[in-house]
N, C-alpha and C. Protein backbone atom coordinates (compact mmCIF):
# COMPACT_ATOMS: atom_id res chain seq x y z
N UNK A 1 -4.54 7.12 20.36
CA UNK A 1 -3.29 7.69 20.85
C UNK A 1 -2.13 6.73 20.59
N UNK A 2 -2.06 5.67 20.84
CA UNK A 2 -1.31 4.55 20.38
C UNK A 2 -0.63 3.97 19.18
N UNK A 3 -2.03 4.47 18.18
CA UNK A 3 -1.48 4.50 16.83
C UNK A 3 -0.78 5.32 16.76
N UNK A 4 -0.84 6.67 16.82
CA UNK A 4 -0.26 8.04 17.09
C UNK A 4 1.29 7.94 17.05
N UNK A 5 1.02 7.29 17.92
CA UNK A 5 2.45 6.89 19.08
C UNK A 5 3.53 5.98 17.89
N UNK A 6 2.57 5.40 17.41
CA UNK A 6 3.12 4.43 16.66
C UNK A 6 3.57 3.92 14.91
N UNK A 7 2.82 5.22 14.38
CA UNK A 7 2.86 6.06 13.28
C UNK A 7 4.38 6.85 13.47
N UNK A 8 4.59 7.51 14.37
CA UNK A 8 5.28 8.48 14.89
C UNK A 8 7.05 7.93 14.87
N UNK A 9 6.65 6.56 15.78
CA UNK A 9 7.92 5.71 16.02
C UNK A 9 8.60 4.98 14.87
N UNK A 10 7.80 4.52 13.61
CA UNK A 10 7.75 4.04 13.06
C UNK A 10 8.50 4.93 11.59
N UNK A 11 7.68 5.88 11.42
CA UNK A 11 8.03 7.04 10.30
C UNK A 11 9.53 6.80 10.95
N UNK A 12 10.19 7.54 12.26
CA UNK A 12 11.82 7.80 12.44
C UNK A 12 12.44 6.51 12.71
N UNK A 13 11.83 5.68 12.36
CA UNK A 13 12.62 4.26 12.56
C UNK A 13 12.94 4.11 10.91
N UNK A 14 11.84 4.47 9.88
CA UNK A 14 12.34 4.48 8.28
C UNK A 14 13.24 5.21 8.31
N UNK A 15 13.36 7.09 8.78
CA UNK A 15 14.12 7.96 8.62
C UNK A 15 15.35 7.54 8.80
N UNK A 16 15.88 6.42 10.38
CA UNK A 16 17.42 6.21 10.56
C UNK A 16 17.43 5.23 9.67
N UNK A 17 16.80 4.23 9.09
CA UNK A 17 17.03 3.14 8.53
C UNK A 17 17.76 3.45 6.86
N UNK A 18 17.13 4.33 6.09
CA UNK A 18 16.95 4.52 5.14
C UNK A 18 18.82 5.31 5.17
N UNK A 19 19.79 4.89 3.87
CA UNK A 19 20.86 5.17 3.86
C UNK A 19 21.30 6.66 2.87
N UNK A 20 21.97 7.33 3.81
CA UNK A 20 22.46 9.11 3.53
C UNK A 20 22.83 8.58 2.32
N UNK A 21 22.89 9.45 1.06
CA UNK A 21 23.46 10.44 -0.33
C UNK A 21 25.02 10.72 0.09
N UNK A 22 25.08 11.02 1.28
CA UNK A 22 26.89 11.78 1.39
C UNK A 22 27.96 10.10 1.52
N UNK A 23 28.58 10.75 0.34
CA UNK A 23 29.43 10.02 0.52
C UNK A 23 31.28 10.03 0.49
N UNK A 24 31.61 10.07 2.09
CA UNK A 24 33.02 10.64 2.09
C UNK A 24 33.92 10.38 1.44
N UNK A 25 34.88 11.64 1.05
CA UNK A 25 35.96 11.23 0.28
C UNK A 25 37.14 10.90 1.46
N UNK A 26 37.76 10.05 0.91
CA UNK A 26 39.05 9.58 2.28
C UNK A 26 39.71 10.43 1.80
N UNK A 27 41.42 10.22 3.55
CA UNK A 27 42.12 11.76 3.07
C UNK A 27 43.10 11.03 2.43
N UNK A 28 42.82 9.37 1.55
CA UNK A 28 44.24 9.28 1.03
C UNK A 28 43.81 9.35 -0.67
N UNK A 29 43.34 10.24 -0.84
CA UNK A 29 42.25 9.91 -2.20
C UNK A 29 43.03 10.97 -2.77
N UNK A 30 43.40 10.49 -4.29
CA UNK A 30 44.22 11.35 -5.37
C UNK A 30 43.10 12.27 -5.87
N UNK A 31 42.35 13.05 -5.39
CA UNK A 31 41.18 13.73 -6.27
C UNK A 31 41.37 15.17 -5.45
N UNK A 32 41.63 16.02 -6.67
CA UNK A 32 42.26 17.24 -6.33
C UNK A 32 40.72 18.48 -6.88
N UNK A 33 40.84 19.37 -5.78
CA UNK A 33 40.05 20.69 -6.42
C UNK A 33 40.36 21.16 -7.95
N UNK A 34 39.00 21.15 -8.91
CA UNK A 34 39.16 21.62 -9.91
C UNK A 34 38.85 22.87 -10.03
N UNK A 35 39.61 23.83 -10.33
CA UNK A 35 39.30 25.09 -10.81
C UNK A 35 38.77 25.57 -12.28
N UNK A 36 38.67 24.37 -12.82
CA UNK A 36 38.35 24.87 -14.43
C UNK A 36 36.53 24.69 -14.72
N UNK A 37 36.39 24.48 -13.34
CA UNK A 37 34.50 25.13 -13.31
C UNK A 37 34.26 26.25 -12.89
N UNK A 38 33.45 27.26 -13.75
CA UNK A 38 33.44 28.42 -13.32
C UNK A 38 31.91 28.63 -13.05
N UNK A 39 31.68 28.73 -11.85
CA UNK A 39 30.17 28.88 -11.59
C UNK A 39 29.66 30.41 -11.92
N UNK A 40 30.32 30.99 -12.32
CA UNK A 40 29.65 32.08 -13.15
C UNK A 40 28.67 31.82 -14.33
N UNK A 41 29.90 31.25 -15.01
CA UNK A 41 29.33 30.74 -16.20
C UNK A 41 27.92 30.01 -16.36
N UNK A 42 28.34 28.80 -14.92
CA UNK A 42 26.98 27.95 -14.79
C UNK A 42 25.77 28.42 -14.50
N UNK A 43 25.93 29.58 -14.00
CA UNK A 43 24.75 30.53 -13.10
C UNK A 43 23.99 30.80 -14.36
N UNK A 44 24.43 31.77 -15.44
CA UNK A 44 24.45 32.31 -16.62
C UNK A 44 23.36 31.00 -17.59
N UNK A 45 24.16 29.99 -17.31
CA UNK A 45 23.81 29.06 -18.32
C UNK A 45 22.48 28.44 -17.82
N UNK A 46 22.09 28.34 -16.83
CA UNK A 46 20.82 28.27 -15.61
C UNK A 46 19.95 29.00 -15.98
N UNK A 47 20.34 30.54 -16.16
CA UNK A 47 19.13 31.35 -16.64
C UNK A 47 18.57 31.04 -17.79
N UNK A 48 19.30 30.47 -18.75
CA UNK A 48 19.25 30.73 -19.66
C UNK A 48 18.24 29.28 -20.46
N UNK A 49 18.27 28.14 -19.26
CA UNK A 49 17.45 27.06 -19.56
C UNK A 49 17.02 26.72 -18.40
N UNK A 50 16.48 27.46 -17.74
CA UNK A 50 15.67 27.72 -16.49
C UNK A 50 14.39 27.11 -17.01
N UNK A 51 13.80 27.63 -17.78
CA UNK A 51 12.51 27.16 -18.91
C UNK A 51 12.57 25.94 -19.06
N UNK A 52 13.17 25.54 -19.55
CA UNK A 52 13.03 23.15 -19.29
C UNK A 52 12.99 23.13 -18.05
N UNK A 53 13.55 23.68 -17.11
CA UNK A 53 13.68 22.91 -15.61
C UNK A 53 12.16 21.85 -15.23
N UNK A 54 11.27 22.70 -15.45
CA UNK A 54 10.19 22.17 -14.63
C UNK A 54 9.40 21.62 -15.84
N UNK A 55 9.75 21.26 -16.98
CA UNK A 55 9.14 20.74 -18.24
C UNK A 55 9.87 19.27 -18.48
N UNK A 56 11.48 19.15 -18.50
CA UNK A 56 11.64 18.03 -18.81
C UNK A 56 13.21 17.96 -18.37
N UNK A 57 13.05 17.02 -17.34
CA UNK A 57 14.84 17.13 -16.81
C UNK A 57 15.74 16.80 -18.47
N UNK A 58 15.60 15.77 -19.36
CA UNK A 58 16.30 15.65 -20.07
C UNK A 58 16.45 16.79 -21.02
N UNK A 59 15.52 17.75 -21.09
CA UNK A 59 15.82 19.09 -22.34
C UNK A 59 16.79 19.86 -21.24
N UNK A 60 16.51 20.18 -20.07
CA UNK A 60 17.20 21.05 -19.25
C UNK A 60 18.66 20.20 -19.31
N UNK A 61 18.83 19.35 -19.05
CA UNK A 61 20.37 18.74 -19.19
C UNK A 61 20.82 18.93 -20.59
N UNK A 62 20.34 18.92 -21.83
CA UNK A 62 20.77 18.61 -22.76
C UNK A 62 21.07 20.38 -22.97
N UNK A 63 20.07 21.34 -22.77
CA UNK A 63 20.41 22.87 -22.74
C UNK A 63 21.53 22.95 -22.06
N UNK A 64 21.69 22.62 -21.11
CA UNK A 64 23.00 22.78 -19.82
C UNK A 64 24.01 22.71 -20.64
N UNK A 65 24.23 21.42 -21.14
CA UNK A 65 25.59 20.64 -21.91
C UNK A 65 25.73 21.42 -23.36
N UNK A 66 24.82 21.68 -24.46
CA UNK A 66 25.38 22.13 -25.26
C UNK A 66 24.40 23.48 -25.71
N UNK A 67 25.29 24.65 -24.56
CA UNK A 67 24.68 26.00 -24.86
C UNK A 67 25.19 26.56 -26.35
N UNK A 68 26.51 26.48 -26.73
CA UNK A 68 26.46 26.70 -28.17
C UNK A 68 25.92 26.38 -29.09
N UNK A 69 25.03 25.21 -29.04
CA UNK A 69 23.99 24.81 -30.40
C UNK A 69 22.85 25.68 -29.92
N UNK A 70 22.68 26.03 -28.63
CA UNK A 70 21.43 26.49 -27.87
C UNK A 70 21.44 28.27 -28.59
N UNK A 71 22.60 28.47 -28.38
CA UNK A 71 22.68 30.14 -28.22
C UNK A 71 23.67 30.67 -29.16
N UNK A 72 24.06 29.53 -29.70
CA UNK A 72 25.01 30.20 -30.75
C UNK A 72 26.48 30.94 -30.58
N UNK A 73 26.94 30.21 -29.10
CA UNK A 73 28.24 30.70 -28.65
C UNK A 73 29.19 29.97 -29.19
């Protein structure tokens, strides 16, 4: 029971220890909303190299980035 106990305490003592991914933007920061991403497009382009995803992050990035050699747009 002790170990238990102590397995337990231990795991959420890594959990707070271990440092968050988010990282805030301040409100005096020159970095403005871009509108010239269109997640349509990206959705589209997802389907379309969905197939690398789970084969090889670098083919799926490289499909992502240049769908016109991919598809001929």
């Amino acid at each position: 029971m002790i170990i238990r106990i102590l397995l337990l305490v231990s795991i959420f003592l890594i959990g707070c220890s271990t440092q968050s991914k988010f990282i805030p933007i301040p409100k005096d920061s020159n970095l403005e909303w871009n509108d010239k991403f269109d997640s349509d497009k990206w959705r589209e382009n997802y389907k379309k190299c969905q197939g690398f995803l789970h084969q090889d992050n670098d083919a799926w990035q490289w499909c992502m980035d240049n769908q016109e050699l991919v598809y001929g747009k």
